[in-house]
C-alpha atoms as a PDB file:
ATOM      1  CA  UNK A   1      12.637   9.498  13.854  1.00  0.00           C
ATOM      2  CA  UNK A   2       9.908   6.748  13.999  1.00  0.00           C
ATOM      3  CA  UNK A   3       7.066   6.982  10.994  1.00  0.00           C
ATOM      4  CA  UNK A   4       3.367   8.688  11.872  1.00  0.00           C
ATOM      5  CA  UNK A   5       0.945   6.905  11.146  1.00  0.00           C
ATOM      6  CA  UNK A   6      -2.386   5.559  12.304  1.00  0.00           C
ATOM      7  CA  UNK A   7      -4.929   2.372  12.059  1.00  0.00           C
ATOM      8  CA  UNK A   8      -8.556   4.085  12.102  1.00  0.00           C
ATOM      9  CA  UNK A   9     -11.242   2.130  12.598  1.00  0.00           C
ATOM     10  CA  UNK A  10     -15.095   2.965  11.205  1.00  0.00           C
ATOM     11  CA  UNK A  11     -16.956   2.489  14.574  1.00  0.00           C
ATOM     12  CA  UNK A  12     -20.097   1.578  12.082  1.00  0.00           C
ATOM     13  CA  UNK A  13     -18.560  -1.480  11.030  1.00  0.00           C
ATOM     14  CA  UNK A  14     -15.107  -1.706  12.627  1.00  0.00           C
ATOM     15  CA  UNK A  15     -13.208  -1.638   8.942  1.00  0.00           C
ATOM     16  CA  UNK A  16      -9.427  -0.588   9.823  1.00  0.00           C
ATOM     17  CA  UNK A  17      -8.032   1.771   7.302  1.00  0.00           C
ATOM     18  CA  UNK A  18      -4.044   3.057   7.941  1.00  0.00           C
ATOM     19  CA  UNK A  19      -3.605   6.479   7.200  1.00  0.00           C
ATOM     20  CA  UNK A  20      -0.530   8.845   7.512  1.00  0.00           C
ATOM     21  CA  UNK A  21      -1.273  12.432   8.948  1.00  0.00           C
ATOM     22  CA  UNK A  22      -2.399  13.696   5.057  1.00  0.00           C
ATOM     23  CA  UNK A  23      -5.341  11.526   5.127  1.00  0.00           C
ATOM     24  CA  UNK A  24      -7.369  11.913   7.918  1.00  0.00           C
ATOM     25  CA  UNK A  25     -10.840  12.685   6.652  1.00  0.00           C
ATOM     26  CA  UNK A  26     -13.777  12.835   9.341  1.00  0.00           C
ATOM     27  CA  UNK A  27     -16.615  12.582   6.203  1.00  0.00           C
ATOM     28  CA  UNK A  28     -15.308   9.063   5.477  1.00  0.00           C
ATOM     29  CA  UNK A  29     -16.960   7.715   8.762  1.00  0.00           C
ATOM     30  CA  UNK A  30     -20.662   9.226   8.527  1.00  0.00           C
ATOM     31  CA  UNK A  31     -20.302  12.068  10.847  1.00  0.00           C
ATOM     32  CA  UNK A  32     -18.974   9.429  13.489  1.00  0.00           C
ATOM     33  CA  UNK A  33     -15.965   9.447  15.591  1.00  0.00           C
ATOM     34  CA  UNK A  34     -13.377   6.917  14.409  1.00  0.00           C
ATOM     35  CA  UNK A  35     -11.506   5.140  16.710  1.00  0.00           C
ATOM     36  CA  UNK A  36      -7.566   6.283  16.136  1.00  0.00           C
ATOM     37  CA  UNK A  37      -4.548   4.019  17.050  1.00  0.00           C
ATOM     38  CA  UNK A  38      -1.155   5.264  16.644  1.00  0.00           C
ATOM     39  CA  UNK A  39       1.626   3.116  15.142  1.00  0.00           C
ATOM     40  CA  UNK A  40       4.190   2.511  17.731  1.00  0.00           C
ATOM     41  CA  UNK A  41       7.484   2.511  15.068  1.00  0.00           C
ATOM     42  CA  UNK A  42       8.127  -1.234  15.920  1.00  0.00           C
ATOM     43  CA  UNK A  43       7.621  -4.241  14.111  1.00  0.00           C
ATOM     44  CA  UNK A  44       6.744  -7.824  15.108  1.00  0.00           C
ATOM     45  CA  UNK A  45       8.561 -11.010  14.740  1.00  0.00           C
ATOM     46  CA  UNK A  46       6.812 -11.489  11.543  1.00  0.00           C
ATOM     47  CA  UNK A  47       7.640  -8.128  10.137  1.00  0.00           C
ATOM     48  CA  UNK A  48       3.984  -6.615  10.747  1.00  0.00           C
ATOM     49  CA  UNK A  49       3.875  -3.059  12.019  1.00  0.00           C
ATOM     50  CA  UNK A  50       2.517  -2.834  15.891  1.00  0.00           C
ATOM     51  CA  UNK A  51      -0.254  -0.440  16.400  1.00  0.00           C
ATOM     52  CA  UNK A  52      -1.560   0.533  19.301  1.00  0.00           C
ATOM     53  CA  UNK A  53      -4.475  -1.907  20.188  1.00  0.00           C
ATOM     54  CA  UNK A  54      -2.702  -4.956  18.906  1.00  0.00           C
ATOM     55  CA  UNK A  55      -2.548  -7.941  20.860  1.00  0.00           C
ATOM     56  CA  UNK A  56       0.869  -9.278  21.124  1.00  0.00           C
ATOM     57  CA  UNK A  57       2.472 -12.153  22.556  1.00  0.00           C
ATOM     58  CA  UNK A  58       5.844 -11.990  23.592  1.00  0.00           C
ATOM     59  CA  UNK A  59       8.642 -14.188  22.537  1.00  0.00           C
ATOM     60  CA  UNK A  60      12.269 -14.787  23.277  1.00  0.00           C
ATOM     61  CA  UNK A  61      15.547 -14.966  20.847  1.00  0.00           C
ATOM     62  CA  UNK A  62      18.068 -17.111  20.464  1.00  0.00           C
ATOM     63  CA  UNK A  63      20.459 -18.296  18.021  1.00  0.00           C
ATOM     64  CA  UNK A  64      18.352 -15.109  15.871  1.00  0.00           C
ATOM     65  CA  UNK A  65      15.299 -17.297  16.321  1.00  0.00           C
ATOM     66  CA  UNK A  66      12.406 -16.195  18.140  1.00  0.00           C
ATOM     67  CA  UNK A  67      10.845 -18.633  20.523  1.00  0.00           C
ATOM     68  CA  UNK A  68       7.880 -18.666  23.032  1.00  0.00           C
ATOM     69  CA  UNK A  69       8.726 -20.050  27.076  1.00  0.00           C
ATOM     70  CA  UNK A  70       6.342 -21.273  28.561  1.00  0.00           C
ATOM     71  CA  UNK A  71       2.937 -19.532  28.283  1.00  0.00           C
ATOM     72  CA  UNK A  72       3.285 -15.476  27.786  1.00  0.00           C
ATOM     73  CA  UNK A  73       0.283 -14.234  28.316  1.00  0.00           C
ATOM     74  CA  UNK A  74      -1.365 -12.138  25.501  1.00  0.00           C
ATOM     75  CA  UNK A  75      -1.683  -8.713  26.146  1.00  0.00           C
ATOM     76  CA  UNK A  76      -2.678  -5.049  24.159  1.00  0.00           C
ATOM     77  CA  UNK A  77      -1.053  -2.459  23.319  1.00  0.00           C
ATOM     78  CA  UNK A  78      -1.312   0.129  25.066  1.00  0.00           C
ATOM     79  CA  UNK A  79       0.533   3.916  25.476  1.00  0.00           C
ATOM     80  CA  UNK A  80       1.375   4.915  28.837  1.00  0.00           C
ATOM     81  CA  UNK A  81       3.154   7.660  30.553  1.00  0.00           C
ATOM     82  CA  UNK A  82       6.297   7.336  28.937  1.00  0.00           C
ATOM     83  CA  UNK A  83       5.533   5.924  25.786  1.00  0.00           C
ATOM     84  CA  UNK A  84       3.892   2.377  24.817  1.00  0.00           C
ATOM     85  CA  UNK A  85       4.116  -0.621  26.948  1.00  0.00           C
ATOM     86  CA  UNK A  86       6.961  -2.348  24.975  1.00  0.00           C
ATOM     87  CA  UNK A  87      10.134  -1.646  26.997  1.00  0.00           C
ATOM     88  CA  UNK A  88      10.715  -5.677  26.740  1.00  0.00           C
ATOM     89  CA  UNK A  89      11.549  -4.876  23.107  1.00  0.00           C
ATOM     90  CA  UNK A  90      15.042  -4.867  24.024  1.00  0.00           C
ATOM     91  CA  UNK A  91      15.848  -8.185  24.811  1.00  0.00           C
ATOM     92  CA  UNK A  92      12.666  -9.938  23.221  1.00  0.00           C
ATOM     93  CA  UNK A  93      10.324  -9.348  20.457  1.00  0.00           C
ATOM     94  CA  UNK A  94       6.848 -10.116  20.023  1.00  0.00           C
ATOM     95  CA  UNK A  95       3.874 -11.695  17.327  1.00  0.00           C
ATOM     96  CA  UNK A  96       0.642 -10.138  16.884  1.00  0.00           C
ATOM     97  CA  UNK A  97      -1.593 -12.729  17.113  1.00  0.00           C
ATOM     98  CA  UNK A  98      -4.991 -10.181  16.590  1.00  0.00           C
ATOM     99  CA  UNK A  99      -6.521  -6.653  17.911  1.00  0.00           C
ATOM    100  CA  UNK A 100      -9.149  -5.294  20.390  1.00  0.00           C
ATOM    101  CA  UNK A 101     -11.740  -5.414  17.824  1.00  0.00           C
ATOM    102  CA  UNK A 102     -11.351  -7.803  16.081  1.00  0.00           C
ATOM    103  CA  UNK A 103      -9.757 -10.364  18.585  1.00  0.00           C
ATOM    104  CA  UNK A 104     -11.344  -9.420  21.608  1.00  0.00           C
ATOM    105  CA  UNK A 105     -11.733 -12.879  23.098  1.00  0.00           C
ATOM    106  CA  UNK A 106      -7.533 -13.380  22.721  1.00  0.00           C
ATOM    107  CA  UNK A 107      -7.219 -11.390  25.980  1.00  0.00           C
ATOM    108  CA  UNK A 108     -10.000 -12.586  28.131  1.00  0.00           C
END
């Protein structure tokens, strides 16, 4: 069973804090809602856990080193109707190279 956890972001002054379940406290934003983004149970190449959100790039292995072909595109994170957009785990990994708030322009 994959870990629950979330990134939370302060809409005030988009601050990411990551939280399990026992810490989610609504007075730590100002009476705001935060933005929530759910850990998707995978790391990246790098070792980084992937939230949703992230901006990831993918990347191929071989010989147990991960490569990029070509140009991937960059693209976020996202959860969909049967889980989060990362099927291609399987047979390729991935970097985060930023996030939707932070990294906006990475995806443009």
């Amino acid at each position: 069973m994959r870990e629950i956890k979330f990134r939370v972001w302060n809409v005030n002054n988009l601050e990411p804090r990551y939280w399990d379940l026992s810490f989610l406290y609504y007075e730590e934003f100002d009476g705001k809602e935060p933005i929530f983004e759910q850990f998707t149970g995978l790391k990246d190449v790098n070792g980084k856990d992937i939230y949703e959100g992230d901006i990831v790039v993918k990347k191929l292995i071989k010989n147990n080193r991960p490569y990029t072909v070509g140009s991937f595109n960059p693209f976020i994170v996202e959860w969909g109707v049967c889980g989060f957009n990362l099927s291609f785990m399987k047979t390729h990994t991935c970097e985060v190279i930023g996030n939707i708030h932070e990294n906006p322009e990475l995806v443009k």
